[in-house]
PDB file of N, CA and C in Angstrom:
ATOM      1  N   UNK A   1      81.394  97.642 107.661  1.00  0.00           N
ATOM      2  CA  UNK A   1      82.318  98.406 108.467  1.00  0.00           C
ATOM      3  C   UNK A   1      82.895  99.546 107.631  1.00  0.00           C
ATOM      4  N   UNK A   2      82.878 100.791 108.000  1.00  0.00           N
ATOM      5  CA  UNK A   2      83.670 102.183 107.481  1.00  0.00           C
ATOM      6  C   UNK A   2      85.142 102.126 107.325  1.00  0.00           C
ATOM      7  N   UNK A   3      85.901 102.500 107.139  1.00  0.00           N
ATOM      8  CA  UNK A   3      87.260 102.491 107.083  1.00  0.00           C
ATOM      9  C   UNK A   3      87.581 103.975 106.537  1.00  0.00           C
ATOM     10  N   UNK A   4      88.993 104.846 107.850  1.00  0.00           N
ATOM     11  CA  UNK A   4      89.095 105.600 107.203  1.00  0.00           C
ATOM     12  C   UNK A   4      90.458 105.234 106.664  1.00  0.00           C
ATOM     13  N   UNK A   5      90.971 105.642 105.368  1.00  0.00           N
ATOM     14  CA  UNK A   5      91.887 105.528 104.320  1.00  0.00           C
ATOM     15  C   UNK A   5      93.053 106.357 104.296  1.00  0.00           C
ATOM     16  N   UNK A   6      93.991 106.240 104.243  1.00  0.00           N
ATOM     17  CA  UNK A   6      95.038 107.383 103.765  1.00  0.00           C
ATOM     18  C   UNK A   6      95.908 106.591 102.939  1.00  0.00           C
ATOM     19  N   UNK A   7      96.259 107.499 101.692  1.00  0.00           N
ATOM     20  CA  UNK A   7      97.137 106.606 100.978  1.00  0.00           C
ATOM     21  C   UNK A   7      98.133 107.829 100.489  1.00  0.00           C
ATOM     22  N   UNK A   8      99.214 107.393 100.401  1.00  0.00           N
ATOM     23  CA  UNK A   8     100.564 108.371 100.217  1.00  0.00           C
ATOM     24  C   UNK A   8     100.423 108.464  98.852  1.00  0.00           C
ATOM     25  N   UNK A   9     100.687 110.440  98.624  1.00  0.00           N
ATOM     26  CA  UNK A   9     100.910 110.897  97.148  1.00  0.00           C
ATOM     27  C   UNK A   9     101.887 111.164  97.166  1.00  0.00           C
ATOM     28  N   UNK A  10     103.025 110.582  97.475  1.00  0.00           N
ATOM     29  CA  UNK A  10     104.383 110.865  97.420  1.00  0.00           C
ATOM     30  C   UNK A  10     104.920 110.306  95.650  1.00  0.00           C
ATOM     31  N   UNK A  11     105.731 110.749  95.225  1.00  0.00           N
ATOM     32  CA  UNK A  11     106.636 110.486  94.073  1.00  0.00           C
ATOM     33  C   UNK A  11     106.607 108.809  93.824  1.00  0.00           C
ATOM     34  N   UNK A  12     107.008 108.159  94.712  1.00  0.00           N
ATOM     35  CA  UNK A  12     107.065 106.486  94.967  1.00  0.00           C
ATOM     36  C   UNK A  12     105.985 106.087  94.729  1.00  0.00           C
ATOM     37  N   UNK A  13     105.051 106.296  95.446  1.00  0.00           N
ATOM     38  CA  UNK A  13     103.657 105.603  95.600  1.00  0.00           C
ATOM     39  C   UNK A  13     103.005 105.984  94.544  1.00  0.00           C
ATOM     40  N   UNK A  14     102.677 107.868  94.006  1.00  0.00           N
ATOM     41  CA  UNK A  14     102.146 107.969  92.792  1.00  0.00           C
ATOM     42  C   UNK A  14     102.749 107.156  91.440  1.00  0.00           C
ATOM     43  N   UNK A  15     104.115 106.538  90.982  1.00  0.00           N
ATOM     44  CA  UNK A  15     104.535 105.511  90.340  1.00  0.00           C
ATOM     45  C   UNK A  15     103.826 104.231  90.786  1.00  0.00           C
ATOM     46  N   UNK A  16     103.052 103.387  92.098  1.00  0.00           N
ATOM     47  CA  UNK A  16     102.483 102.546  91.338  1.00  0.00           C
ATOM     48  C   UNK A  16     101.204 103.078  91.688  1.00  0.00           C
ATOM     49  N   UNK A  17     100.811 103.685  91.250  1.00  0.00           N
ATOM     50  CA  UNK A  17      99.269 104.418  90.910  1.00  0.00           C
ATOM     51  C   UNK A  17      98.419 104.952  92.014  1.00  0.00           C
ATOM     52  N   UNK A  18      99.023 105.261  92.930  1.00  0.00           N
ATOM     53  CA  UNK A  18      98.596 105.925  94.258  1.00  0.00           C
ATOM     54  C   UNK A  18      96.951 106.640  93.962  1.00  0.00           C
ATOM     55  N   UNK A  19      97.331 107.452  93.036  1.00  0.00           N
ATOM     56  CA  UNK A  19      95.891 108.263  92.653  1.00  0.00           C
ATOM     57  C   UNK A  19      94.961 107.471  92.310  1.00  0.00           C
ATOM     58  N   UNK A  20      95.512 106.369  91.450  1.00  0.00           N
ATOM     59  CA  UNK A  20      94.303 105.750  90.816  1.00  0.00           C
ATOM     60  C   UNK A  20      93.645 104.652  91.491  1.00  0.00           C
ATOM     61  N   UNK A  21      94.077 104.648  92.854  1.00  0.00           N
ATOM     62  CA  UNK A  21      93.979 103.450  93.930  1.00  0.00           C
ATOM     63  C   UNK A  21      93.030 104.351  94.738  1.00  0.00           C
ATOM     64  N   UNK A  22      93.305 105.397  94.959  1.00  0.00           N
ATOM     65  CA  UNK A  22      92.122 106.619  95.742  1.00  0.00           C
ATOM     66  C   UNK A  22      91.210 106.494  94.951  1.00  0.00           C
ATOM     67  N   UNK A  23      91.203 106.314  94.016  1.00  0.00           N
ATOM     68  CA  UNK A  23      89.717 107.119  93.384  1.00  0.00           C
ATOM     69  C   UNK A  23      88.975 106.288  93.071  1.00  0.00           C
ATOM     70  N   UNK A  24      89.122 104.667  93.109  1.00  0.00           N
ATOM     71  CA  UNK A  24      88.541 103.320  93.365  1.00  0.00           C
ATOM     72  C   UNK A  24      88.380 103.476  94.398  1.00  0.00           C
ATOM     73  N   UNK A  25      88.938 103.648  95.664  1.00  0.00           N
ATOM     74  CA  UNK A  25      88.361 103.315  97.386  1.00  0.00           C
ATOM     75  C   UNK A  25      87.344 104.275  97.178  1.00  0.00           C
ATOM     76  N   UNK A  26      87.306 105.207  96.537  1.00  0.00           N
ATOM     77  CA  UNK A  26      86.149 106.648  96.883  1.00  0.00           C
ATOM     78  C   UNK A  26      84.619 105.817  96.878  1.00  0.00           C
ATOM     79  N   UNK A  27      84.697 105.084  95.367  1.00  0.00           N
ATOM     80  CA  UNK A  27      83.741 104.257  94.986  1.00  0.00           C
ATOM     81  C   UNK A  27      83.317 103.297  95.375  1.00  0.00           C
ATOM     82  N   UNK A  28      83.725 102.740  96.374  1.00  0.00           N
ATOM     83  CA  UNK A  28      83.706 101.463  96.772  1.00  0.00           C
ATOM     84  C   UNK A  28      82.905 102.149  98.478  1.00  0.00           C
ATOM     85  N   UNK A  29      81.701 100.982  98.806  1.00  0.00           N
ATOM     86  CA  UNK A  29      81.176 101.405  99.700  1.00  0.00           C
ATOM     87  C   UNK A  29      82.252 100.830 100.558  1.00  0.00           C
ATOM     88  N   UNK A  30      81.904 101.229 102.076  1.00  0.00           N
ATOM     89  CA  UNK A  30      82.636 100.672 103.451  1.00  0.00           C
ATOM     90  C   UNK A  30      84.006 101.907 103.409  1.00  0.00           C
ATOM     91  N   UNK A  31      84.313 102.287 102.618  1.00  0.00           N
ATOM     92  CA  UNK A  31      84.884 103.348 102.336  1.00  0.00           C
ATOM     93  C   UNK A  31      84.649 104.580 102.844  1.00  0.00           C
ATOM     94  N   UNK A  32      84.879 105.430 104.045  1.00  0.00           N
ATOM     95  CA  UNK A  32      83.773 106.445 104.802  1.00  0.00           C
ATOM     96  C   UNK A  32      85.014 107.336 104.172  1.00  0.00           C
ATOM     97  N   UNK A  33      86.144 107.820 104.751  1.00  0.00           N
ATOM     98  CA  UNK A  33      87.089 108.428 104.235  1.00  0.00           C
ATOM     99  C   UNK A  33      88.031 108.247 103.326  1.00  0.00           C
ATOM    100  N   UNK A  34      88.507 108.243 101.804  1.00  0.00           N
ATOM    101  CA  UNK A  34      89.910 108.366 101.754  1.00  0.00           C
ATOM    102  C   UNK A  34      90.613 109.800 101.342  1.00  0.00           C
ATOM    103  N   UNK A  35      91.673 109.742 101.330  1.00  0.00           N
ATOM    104  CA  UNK A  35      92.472 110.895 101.175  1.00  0.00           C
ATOM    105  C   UNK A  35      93.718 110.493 100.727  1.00  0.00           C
ATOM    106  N   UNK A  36      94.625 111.421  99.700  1.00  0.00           N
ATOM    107  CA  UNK A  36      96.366 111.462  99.465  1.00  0.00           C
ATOM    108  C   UNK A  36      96.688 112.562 100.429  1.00  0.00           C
ATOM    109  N   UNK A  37      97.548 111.844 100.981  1.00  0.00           N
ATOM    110  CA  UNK A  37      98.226 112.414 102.235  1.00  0.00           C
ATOM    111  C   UNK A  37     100.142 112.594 101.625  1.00  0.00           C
ATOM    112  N   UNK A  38     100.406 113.774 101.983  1.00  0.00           N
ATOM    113  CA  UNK A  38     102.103 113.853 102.003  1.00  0.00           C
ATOM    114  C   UNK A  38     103.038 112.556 101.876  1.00  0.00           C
ATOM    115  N   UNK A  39     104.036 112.714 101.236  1.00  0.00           N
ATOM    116  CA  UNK A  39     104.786 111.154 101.429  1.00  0.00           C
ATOM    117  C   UNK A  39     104.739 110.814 102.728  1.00  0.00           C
ATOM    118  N   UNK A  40     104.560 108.978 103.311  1.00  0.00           N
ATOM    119  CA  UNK A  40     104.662 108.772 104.562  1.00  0.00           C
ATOM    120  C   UNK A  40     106.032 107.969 104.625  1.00  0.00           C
ATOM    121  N   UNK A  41     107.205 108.328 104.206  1.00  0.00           N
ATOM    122  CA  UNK A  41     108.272 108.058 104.218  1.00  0.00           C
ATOM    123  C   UNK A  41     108.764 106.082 104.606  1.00  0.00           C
ATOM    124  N   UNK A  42     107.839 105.588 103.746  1.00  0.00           N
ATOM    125  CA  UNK A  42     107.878 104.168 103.840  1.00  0.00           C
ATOM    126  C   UNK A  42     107.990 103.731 102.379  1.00  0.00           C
ATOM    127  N   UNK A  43     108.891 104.483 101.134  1.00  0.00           N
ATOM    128  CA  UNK A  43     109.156 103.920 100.298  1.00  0.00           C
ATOM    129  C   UNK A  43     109.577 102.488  99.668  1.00  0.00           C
ATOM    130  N   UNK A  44     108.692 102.785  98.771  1.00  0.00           N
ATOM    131  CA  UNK A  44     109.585 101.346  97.341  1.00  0.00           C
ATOM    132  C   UNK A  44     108.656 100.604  98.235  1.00  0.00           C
ATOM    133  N   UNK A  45     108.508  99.071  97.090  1.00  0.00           N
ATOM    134  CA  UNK A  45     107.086  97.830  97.098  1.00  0.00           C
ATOM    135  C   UNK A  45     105.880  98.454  97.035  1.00  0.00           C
ATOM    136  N   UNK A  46     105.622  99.447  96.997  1.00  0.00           N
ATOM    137  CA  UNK A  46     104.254  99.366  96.480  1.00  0.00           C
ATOM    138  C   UNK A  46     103.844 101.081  96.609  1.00  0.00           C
ATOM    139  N   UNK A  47     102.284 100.831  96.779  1.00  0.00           N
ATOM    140  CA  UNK A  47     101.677 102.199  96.871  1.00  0.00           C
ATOM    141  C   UNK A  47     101.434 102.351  98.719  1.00  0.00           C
ATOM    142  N   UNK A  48     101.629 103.182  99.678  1.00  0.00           N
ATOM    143  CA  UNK A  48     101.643 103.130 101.206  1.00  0.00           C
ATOM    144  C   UNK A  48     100.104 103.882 100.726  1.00  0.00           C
ATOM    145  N   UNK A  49      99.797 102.508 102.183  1.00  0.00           N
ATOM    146  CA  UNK A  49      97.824 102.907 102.368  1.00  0.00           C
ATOM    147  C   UNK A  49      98.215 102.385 104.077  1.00  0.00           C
ATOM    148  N   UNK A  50      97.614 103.545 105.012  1.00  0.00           N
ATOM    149  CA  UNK A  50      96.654 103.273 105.963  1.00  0.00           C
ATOM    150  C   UNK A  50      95.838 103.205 106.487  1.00  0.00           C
ATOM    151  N   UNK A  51      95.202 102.190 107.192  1.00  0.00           N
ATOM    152  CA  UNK A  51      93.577 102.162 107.663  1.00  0.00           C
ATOM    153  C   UNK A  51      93.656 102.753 108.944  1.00  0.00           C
ATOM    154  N   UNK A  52      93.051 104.072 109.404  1.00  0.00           N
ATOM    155  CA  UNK A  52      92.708 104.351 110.800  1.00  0.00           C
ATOM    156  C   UNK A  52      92.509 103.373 112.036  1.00  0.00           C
ATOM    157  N   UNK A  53      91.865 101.986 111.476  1.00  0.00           N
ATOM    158  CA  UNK A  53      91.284 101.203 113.069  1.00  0.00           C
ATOM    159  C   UNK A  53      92.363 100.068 112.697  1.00  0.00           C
ATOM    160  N   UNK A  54      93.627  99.934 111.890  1.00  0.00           N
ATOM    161  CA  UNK A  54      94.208  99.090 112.141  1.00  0.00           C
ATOM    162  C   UNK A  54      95.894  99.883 112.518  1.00  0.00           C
ATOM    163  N   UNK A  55      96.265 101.004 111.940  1.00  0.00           N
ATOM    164  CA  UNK A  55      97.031 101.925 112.364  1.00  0.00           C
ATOM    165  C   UNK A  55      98.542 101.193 111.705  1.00  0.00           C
ATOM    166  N   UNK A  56      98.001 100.338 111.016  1.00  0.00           N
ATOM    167  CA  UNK A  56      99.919  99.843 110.018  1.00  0.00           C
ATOM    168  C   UNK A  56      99.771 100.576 108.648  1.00  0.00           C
ATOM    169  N   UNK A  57     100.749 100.490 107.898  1.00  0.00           N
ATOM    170  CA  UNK A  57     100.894 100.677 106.677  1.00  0.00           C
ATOM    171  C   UNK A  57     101.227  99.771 105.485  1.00  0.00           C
ATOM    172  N   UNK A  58      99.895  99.636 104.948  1.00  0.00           N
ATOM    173  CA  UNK A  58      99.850  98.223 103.649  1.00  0.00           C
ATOM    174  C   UNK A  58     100.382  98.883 102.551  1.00  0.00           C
ATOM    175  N   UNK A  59     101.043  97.919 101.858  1.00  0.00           N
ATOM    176  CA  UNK A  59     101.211  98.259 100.561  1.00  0.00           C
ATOM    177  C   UNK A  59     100.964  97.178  99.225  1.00  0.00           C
ATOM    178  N   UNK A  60     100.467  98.728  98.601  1.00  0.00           N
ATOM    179  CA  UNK A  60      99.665  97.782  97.186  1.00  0.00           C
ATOM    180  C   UNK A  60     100.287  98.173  96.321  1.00  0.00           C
ATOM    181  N   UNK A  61     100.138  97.278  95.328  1.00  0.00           N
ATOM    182  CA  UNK A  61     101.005  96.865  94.415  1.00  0.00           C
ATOM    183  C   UNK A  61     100.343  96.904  92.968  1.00  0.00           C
ATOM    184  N   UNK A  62      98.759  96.886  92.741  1.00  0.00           N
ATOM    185  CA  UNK A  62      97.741  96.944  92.307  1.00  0.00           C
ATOM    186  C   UNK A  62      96.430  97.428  92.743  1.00  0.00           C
ATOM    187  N   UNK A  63      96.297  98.085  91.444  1.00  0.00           N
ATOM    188  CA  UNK A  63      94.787  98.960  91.924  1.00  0.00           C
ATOM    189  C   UNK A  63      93.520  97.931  92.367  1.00  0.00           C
ATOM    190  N   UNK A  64      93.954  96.803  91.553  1.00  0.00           N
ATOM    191  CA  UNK A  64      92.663  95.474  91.990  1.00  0.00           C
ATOM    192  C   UNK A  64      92.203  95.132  93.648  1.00  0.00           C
ATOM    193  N   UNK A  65      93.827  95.487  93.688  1.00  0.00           N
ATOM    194  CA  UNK A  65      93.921  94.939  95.469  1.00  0.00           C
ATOM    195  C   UNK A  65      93.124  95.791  96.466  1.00  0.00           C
ATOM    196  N   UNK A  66      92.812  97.235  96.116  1.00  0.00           N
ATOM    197  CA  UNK A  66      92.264  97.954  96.712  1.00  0.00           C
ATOM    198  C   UNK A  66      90.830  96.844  97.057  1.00  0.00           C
ATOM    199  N   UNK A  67      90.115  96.279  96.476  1.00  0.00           N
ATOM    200  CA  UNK A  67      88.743  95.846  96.599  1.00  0.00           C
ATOM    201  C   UNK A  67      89.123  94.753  97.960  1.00  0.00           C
ATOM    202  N   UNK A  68      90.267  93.881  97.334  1.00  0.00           N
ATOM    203  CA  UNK A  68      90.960  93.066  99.179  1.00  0.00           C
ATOM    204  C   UNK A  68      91.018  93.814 100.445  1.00  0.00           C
ATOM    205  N   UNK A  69      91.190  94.912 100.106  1.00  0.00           N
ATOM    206  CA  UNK A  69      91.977  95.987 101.202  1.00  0.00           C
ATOM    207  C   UNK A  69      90.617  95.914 101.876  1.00  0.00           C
ATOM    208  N   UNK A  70      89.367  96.288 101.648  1.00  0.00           N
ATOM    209  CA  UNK A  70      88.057  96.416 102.210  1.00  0.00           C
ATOM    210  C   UNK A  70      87.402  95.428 102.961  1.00  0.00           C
ATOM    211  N   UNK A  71      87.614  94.615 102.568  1.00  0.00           N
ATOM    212  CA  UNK A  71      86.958  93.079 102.673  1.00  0.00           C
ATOM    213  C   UNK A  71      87.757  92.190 103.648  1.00  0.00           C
ATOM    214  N   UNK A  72      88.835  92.698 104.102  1.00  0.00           N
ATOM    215  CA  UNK A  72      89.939  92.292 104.815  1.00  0.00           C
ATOM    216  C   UNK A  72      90.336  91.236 104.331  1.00  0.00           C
ATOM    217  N   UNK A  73      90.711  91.216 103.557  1.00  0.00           N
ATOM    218  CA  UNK A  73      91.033  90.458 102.625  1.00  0.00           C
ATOM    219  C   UNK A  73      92.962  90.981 102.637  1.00  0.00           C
ATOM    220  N   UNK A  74      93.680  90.828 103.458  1.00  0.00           N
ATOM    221  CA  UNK A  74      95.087  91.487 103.154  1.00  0.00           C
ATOM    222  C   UNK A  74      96.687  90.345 103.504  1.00  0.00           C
ATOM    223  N   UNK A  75      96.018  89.244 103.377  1.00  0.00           N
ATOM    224  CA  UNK A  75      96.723  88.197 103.546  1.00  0.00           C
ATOM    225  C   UNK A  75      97.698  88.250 102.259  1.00  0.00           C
ATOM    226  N   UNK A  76      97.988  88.478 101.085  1.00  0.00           N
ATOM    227  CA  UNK A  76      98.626  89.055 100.027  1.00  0.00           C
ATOM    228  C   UNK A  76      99.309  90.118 100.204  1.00  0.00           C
ATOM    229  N   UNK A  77      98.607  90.838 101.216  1.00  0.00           N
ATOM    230  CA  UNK A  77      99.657  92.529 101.111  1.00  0.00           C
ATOM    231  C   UNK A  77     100.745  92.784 101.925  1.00  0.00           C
ATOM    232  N   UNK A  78     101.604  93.335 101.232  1.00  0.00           N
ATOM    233  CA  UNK A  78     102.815  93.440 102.742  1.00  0.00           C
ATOM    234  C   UNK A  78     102.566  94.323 103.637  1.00  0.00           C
ATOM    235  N   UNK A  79     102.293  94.368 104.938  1.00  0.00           N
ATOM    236  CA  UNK A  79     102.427  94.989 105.621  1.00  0.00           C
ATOM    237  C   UNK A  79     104.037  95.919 106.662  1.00  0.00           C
ATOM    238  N   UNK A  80     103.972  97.095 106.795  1.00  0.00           N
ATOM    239  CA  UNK A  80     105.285  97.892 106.780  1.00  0.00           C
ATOM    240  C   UNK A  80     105.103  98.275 108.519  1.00  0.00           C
ATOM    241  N   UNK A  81     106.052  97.866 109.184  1.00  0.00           N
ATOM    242  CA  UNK A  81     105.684  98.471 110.730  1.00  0.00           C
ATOM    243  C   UNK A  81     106.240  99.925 110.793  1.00  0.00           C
TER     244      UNK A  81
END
Protein backbone atom coordinates (compact mmCIF):
# COMPACT_ATOMS: atom_id res chain seq x y z
CA UNK A 1 0.00 0.00 0.00
CA UNK A 2 1.35 3.79 -0.94
CA UNK A 3 0.97 6.27 1.68
CA UNK A 4 1.03 9.84 1.16
CA UNK A 5 3.14 11.51 4.14
CA UNK A 6 3.31 14.92 5.56
CA UNK A 7 5.35 15.60 8.41
CA UNK A 8 5.64 19.12 10.15
CA UNK A 9 8.97 21.29 9.81
CA UNK A 10 7.92 23.43 12.35
CA UNK A 11 10.54 24.52 15.24
CA UNK A 12 8.83 21.66 17.68
CA UNK A 13 8.83 18.85 15.47
CA UNK A 14 12.30 19.74 13.75
CA UNK A 15 13.65 19.30 17.72
CA UNK A 16 12.60 15.70 17.66
CA UNK A 17 14.09 15.16 14.27
CA UNK A 18 11.32 15.94 11.88
CA UNK A 19 13.90 16.07 8.94
CA UNK A 20 15.55 13.10 9.79
CA UNK A 21 12.21 11.12 10.00
CA UNK A 22 11.49 12.45 6.19
CA UNK A 23 14.38 11.33 4.79
CA UNK A 24 13.95 7.63 6.17
CA UNK A 25 10.15 7.54 4.86
CA UNK A 26 11.76 8.76 1.37
CA UNK A 27 13.66 5.38 1.55
CA UNK A 28 11.44 3.18 2.66
CA UNK A 29 9.20 1.58 -0.06
CA UNK A 30 5.15 1.94 0.36
CA UNK A 31 6.21 5.42 0.78
CA UNK A 32 4.69 7.17 -2.62
CA UNK A 33 4.85 10.78 -1.15
CA UNK A 34 6.57 12.48 1.73
CA UNK A 35 7.02 16.05 2.31
CA UNK A 36 7.89 18.91 5.39
CA UNK A 37 5.00 20.83 5.40
CA UNK A 38 4.61 24.37 7.52
CA UNK A 39 4.05 23.93 11.30
CA UNK A 40 0.64 22.01 11.70
CA UNK A 41 0.02 23.71 14.93
CA UNK A 42 -0.27 20.42 17.06
CA UNK A 43 2.78 21.00 19.20
CA UNK A 44 5.03 19.23 21.93
CA UNK A 45 5.17 14.93 22.22
CA UNK A 46 6.69 14.36 19.37
CA UNK A 47 7.43 14.97 15.64
CA UNK A 48 3.47 15.70 13.78
CA UNK A 49 3.17 13.15 10.72
CA UNK A 50 0.07 12.73 8.57
CA UNK A 51 -1.07 9.95 6.43
CA UNK A 52 -3.46 11.14 3.55
CA UNK A 53 -5.90 7.81 3.69
CA UNK A 54 -6.07 7.97 7.41
CA UNK A 55 -6.39 11.95 7.77
CA UNK A 56 -5.19 12.11 11.86
CA UNK A 57 -2.06 13.35 13.08
CA UNK A 58 0.61 10.76 14.64
CA UNK A 59 3.26 11.62 16.55
CA UNK A 60 6.75 10.26 16.67
CA UNK A 61 8.92 10.36 19.03
CA UNK A 62 11.69 8.37 17.16
CA UNK A 63 13.10 8.10 13.86
CA UNK A 64 12.86 4.06 14.32
CA UNK A 65 9.15 4.45 14.56
CA UNK A 66 8.91 5.78 11.16
CA UNK A 67 9.41 1.93 9.82
CA UNK A 68 5.92 1.16 12.37
CA UNK A 69 4.31 4.09 10.80
CA UNK A 70 4.31 1.98 7.32
CA UNK A 71 3.49 -1.31 8.34
CA UNK A 72 0.62 -0.05 10.41
CA UNK A 73 2.12 -0.81 12.96
CA UNK A 74 0.90 2.52 15.23
CA UNK A 75 -0.47 0.97 18.30
CA UNK A 76 2.63 2.81 20.24
CA UNK A 77 2.01 6.17 18.63
CA UNK A 78 -0.09 8.87 19.97
CA UNK A 79 -2.46 9.85 17.92
CA UNK A 80 -3.67 13.91 17.99
CA UNK A 81 -7.43 14.64 16.78
Amino acid sequence: METRIKICAGPGCRAWNSETMASRLKQLKGAKEVCLVPCMNKCGGGASVRLKDRGRIIKLREAKEVVNLLKNKIVALAEVS
